[in-house]
PDB file of N, CA and C in Angstrom:
ATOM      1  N   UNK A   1     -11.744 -15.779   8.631  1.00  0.00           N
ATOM      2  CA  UNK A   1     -12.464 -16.483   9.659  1.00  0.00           C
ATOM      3  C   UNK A   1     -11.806 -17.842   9.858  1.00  0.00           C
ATOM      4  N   UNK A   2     -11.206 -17.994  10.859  1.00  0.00           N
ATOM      5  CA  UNK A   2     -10.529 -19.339  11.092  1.00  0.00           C
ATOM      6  C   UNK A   2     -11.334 -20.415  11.449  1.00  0.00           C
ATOM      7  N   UNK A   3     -12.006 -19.666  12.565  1.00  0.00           N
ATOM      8  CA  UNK A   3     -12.741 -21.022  12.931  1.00  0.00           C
ATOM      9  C   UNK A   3     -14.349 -20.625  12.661  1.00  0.00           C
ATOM     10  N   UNK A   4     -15.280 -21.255  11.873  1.00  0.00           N
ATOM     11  CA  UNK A   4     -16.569 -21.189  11.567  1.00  0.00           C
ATOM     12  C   UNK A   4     -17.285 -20.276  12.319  1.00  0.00           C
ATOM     13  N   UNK A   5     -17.914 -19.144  12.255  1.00  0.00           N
ATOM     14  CA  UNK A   5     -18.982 -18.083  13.599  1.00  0.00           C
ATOM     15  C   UNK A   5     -20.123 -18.118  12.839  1.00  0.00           C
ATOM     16  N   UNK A   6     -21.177 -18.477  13.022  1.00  0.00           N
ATOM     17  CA  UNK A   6     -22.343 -18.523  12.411  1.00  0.00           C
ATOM     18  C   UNK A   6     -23.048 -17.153  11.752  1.00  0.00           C
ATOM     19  N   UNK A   7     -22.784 -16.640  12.944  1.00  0.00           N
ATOM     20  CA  UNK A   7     -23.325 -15.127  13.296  1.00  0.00           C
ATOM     21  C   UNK A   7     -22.559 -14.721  12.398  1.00  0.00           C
ATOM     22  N   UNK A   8     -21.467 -14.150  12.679  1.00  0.00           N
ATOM     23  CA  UNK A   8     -20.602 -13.677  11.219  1.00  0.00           C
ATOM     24  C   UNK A   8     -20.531 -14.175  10.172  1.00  0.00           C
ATOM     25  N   UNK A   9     -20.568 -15.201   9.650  1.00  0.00           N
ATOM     26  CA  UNK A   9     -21.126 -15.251   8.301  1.00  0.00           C
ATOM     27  C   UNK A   9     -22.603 -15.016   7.531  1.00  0.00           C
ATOM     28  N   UNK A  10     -23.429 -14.701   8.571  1.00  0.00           N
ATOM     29  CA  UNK A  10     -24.609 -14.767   8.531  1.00  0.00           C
ATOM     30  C   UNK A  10     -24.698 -13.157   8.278  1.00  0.00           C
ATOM     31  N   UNK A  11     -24.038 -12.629   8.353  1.00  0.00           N
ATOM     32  CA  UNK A  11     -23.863 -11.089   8.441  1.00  0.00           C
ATOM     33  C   UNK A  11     -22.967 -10.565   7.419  1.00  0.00           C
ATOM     34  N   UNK A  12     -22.009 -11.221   6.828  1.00  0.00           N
ATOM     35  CA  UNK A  12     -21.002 -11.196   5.842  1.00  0.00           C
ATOM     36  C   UNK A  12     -21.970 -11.448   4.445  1.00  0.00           C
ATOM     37  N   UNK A  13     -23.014 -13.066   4.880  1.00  0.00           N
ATOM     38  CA  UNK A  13     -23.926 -13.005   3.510  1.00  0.00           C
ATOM     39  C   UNK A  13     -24.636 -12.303   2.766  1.00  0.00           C
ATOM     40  N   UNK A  14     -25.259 -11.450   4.074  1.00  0.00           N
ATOM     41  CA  UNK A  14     -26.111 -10.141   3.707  1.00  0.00           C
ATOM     42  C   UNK A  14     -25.922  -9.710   3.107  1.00  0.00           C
ATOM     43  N   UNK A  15     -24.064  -9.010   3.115  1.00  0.00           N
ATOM     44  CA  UNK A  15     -23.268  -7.548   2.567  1.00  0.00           C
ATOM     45  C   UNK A  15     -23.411  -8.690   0.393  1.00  0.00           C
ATOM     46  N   UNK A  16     -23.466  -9.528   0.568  1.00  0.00           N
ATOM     47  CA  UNK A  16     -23.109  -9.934  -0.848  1.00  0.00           C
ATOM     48  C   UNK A  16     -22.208 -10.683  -1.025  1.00  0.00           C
ATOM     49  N   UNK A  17     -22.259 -11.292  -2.085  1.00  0.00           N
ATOM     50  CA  UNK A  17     -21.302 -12.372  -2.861  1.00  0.00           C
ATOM     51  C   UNK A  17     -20.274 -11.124  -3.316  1.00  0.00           C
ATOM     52  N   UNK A  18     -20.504 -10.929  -4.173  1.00  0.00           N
ATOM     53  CA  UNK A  18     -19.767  -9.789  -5.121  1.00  0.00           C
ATOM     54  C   UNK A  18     -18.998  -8.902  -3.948  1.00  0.00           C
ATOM     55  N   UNK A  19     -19.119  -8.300  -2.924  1.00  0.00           N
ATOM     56  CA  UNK A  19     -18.531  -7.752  -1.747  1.00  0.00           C
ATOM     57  C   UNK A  19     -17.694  -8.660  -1.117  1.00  0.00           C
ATOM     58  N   UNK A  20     -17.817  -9.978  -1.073  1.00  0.00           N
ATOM     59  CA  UNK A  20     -17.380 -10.553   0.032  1.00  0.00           C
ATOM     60  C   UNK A  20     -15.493 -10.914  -1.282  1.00  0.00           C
ATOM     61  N   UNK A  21     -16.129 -10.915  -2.345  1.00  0.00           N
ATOM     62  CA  UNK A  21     -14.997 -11.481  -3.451  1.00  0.00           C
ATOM     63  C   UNK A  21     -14.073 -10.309  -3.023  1.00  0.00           C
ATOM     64  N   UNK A  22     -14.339  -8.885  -3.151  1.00  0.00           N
ATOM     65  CA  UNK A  22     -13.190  -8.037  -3.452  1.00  0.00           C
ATOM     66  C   UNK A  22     -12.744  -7.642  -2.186  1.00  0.00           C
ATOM     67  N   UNK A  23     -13.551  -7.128  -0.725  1.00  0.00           N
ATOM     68  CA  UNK A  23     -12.809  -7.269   0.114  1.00  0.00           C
ATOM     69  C   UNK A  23     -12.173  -8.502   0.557  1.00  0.00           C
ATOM     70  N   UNK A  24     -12.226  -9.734   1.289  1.00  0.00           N
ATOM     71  CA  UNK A  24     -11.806 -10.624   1.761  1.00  0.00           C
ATOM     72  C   UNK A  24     -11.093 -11.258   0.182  1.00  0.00           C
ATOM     73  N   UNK A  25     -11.026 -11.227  -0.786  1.00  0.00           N
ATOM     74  CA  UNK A  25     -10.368 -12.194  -1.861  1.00  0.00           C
ATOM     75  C   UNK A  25      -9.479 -11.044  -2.582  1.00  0.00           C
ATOM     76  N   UNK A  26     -10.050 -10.439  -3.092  1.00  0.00           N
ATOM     77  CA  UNK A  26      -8.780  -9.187  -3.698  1.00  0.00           C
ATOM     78  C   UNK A  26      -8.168  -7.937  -2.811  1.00  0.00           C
ATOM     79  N   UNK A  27      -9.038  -7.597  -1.752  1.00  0.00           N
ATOM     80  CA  UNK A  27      -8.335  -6.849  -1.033  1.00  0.00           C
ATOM     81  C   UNK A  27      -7.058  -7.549  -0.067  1.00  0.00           C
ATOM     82  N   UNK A  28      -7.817  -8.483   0.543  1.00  0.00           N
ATOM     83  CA  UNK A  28      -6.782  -9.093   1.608  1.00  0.00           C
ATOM     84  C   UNK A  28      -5.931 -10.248   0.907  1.00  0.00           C
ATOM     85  N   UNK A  29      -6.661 -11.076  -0.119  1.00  0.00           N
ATOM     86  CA  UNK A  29      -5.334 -11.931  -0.378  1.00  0.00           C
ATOM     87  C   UNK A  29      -5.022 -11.812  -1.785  1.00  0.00           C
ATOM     88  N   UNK A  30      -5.480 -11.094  -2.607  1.00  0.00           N
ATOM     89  CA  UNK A  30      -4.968 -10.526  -3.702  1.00  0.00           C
ATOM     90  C   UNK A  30      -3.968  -9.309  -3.649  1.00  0.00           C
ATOM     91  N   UNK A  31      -4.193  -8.594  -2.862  1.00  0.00           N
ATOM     92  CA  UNK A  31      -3.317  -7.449  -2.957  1.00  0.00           C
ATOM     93  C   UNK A  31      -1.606  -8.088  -1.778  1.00  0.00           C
ATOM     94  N   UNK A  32      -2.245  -9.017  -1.055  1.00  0.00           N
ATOM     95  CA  UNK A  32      -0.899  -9.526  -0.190  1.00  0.00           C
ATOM     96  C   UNK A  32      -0.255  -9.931  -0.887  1.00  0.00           C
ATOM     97  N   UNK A  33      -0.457 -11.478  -2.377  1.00  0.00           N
ATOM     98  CA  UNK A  33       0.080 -11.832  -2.501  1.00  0.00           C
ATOM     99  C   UNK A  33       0.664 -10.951  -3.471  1.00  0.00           C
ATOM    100  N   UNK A  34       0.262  -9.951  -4.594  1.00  0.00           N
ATOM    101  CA  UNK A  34       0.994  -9.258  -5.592  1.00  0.00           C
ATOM    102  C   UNK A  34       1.823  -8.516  -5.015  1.00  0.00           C
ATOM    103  N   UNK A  35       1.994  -7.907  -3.405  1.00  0.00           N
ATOM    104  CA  UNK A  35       2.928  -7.437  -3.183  1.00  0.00           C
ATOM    105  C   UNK A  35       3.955  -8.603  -2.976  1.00  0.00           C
ATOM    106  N   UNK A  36       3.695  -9.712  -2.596  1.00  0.00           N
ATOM    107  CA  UNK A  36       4.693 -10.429  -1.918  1.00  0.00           C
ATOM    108  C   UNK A  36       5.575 -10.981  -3.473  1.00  0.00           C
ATOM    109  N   UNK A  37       4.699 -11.283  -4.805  1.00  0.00           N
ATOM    110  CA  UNK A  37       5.664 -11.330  -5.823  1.00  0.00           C
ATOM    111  C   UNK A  37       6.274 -10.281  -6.536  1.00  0.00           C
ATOM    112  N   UNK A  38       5.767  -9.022  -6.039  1.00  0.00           N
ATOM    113  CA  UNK A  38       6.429  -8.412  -6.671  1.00  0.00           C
ATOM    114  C   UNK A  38       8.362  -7.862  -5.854  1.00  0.00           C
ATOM    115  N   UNK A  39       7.843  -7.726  -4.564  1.00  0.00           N
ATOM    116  CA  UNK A  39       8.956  -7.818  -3.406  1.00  0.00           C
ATOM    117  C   UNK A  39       9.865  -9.082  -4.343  1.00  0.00           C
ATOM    118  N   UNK A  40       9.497 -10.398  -4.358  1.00  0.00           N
ATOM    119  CA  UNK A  40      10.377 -11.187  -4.762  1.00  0.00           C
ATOM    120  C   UNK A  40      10.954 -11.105  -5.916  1.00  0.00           C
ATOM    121  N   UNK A  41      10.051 -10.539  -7.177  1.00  0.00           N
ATOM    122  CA  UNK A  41      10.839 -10.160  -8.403  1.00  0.00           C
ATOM    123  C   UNK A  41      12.048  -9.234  -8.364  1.00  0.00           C
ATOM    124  N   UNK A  42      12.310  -8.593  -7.239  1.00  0.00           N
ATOM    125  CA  UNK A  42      12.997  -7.420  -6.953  1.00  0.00           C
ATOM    126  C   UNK A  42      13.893  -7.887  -6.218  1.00  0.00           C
ATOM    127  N   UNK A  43      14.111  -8.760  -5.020  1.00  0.00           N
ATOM    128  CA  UNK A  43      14.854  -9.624  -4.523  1.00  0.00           C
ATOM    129  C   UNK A  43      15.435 -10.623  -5.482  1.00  0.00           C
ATOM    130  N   UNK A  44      14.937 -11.247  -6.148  1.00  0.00           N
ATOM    131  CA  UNK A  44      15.562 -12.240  -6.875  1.00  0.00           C
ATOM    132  C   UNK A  44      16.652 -11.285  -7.857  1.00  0.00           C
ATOM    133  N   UNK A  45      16.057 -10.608  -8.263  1.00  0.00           N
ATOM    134  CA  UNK A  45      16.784  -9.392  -9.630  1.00  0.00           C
ATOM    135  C   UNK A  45      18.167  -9.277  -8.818  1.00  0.00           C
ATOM    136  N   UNK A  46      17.945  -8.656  -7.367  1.00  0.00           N
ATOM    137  CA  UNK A  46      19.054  -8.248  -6.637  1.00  0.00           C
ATOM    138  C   UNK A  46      20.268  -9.182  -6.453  1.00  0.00           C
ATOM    139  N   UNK A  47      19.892 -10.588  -6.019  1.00  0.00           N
ATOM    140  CA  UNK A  47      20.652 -11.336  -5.510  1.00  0.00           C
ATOM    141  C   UNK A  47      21.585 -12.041  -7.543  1.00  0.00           C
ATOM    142  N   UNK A  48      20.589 -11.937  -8.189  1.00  0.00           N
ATOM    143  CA  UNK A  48      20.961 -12.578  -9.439  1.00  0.00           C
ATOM    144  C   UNK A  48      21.900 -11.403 -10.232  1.00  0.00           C
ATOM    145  N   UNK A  49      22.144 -10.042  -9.734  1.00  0.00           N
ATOM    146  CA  UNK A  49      22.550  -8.961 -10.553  1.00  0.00           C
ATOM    147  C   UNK A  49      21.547  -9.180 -11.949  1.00  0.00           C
ATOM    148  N   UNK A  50      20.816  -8.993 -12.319  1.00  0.00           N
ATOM    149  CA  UNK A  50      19.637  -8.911 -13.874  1.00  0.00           C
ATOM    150  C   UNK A  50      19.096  -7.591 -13.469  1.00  0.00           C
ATOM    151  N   UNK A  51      19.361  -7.011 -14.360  1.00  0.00           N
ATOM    152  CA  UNK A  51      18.821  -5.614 -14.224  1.00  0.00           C
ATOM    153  C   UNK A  51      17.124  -5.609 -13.902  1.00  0.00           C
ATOM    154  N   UNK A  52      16.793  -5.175 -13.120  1.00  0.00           N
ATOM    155  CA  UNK A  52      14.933  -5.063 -13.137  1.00  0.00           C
ATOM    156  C   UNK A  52      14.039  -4.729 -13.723  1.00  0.00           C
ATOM    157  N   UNK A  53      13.033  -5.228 -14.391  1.00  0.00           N
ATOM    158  CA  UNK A  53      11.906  -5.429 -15.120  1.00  0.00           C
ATOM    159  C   UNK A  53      11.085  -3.957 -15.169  1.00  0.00           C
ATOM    160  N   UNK A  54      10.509  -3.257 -16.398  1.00  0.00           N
ATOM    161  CA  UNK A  54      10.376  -2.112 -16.425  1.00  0.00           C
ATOM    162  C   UNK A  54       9.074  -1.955 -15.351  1.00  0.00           C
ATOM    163  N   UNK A  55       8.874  -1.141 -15.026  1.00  0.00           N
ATOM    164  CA  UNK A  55       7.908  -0.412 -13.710  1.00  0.00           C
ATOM    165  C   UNK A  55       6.473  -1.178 -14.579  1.00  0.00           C
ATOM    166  N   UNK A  56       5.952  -0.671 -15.723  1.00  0.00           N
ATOM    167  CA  UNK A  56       4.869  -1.419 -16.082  1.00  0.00           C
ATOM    168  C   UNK A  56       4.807  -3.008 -16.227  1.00  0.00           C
ATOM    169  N   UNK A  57       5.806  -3.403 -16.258  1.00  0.00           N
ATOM    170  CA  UNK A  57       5.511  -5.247 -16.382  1.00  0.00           C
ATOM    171  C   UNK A  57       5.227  -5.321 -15.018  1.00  0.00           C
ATOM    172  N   UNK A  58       5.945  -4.939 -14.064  1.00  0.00           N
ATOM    173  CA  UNK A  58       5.618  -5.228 -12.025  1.00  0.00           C
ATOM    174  C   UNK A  58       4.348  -4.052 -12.427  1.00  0.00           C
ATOM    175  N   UNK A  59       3.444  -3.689 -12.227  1.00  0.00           N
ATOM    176  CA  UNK A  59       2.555  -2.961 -12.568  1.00  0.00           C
ATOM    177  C   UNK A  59       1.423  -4.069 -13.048  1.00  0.00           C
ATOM    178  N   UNK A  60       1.532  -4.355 -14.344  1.00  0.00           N
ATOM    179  CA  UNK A  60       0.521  -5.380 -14.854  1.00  0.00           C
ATOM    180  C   UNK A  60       0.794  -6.633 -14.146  1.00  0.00           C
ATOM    181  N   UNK A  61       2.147  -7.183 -13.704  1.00  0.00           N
ATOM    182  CA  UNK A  61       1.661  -8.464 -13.025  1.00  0.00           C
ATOM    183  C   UNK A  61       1.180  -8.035 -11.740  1.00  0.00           C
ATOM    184  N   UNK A  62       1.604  -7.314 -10.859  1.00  0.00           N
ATOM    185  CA  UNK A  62       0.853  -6.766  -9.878  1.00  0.00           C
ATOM    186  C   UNK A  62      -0.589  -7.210  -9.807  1.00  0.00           C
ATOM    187  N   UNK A  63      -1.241  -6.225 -10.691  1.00  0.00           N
ATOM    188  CA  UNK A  63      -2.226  -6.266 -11.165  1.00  0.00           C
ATOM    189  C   UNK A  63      -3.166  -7.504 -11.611  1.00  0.00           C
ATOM    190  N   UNK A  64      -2.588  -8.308 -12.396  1.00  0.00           N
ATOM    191  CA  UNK A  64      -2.838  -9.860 -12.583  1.00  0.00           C
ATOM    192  C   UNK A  64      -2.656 -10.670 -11.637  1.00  0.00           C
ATOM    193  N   UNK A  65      -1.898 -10.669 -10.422  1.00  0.00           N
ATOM    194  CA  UNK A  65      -1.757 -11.262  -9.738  1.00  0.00           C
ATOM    195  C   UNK A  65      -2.982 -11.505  -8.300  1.00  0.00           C
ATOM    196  N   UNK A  66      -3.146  -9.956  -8.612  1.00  0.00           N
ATOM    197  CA  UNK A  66      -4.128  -9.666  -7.199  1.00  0.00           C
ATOM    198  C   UNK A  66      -5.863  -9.797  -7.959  1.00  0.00           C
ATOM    199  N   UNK A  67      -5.826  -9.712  -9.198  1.00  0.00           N
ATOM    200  CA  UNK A  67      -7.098  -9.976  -9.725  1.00  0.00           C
ATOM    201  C   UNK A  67      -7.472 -11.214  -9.543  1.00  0.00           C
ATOM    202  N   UNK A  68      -6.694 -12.102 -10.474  1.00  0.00           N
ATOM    203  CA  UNK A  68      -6.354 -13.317 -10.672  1.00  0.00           C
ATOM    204  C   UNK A  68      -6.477 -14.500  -9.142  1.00  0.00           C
ATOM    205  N   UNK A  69      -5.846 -14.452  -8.271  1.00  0.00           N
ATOM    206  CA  UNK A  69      -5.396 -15.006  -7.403  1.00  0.00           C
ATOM    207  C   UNK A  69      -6.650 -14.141  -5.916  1.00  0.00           C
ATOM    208  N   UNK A  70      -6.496 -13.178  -6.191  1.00  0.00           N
ATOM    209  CA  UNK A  70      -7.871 -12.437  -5.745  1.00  0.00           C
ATOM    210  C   UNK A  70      -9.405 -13.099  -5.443  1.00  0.00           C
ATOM    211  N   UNK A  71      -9.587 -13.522  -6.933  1.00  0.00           N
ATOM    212  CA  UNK A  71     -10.942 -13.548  -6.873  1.00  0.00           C
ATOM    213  C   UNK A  71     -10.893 -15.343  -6.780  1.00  0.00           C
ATOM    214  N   UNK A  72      -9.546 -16.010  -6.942  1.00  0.00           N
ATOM    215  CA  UNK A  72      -9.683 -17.570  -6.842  1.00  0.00           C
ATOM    216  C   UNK A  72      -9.947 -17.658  -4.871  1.00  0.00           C
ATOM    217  N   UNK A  73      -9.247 -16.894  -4.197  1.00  0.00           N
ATOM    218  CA  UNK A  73      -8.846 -17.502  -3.362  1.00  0.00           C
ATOM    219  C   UNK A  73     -10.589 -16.632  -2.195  1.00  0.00           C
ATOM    220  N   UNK A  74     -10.874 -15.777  -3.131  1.00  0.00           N
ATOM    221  CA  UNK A  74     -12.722 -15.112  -2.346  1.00  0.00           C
ATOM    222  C   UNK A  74     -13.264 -15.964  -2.530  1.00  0.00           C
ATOM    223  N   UNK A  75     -13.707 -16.675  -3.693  1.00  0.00           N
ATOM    224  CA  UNK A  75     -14.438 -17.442  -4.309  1.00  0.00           C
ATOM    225  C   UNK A  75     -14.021 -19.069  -3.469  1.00  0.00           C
ATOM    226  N   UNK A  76     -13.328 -19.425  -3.783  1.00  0.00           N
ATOM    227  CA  UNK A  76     -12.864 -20.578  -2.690  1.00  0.00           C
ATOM    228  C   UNK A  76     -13.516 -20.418  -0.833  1.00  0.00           C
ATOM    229  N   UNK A  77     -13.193 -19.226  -0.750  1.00  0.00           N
ATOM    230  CA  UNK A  77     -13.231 -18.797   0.866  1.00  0.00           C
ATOM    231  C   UNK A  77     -14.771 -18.480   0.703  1.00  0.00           C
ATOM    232  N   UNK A  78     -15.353 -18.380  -0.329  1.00  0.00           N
ATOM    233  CA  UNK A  78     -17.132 -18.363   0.177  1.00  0.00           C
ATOM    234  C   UNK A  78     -17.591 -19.764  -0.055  1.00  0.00           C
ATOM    235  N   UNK A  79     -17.302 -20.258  -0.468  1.00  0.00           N
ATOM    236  CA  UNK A  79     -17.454 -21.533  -1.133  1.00  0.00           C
ATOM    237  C   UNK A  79     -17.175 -22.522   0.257  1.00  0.00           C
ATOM    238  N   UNK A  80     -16.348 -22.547   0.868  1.00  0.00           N
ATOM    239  CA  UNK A  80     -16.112 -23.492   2.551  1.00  0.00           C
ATOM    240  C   UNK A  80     -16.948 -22.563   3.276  1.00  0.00           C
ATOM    241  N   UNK A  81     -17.151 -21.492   3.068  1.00  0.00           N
ATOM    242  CA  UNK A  81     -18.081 -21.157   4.375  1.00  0.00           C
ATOM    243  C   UNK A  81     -19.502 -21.371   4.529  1.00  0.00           C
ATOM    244  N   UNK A  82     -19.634 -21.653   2.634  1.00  0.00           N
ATOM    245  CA  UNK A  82     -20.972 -21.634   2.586  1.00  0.00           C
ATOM    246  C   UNK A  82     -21.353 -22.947   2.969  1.00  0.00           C
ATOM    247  N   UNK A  83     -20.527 -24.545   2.536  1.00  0.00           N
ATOM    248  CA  UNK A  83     -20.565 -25.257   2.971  1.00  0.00           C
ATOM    249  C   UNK A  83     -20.561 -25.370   4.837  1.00  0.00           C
ATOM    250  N   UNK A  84     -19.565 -24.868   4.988  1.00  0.00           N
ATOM    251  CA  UNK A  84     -19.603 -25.084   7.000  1.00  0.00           C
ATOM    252  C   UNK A  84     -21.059 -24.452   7.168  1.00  0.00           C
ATOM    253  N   UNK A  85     -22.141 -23.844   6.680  1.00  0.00           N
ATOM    254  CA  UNK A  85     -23.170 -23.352   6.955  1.00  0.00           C
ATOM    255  C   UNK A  85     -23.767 -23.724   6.971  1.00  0.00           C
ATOM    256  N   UNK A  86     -24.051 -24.602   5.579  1.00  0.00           N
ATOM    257  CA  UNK A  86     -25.308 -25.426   5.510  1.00  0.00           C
ATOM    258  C   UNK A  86     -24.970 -26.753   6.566  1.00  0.00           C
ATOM    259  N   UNK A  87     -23.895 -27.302   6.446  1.00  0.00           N
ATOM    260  CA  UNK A  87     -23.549 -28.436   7.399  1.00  0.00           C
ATOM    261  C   UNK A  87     -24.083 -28.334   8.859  1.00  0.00           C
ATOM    262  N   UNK A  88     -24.114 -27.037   9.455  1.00  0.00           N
ATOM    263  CA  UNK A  88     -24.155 -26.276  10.891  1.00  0.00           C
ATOM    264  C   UNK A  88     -25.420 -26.551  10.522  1.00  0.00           C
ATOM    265  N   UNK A  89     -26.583 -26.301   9.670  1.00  0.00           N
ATOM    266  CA  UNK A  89     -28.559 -26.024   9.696  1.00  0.00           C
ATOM    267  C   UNK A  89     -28.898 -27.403   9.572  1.00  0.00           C
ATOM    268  N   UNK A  90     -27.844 -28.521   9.401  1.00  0.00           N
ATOM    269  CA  UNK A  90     -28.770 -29.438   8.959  1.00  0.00           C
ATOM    270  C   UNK A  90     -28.851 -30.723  10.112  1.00  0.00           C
TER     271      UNK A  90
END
């Protein structure tokens, strides 16, 4: 949500806290960014000739990355909206 919609967040609150973390925080920016480091672990490997990191280490950081970074960046993103909300009622 870029720019504040009342209505849509008002409708997003409903679905849950706990919902709003894993789609919008681990689905959309947890899973973007673990692909985007893992793409780069693989790029960097390439350009450096270092042989590449076994399938389970990109696997678990994957994994850590999109949990991790997941649930900081849901949690953050309910956290300003909830603020722009109350700011908007008062």
């Amino acid at each position: 949500m870029k720019t504040f919609d009342r209505q849509k967040w008002t409708e997003i609150r409903l679905q849950g806290h706990s919902r709003f973390i894993i789609t919008h925080g681990m689905l959309n920016w947890g899973i973007s960014m673990g692909l985007f480091s893992t793409l780069g672990s693989f790029v960097y490997d390439f350009v450096t000739n270092v042989p590449p990191p076994s399938k389970w280490n990109l696997v678990g950081s994957f994994l850590i990355i999109t949990l991790i970074f997941g649930y900081g960046m849901g949690e953050t993103l309910w956290r300003h909206n909830e603020r722009a909300h109350k700011c908007e009622h008062q």
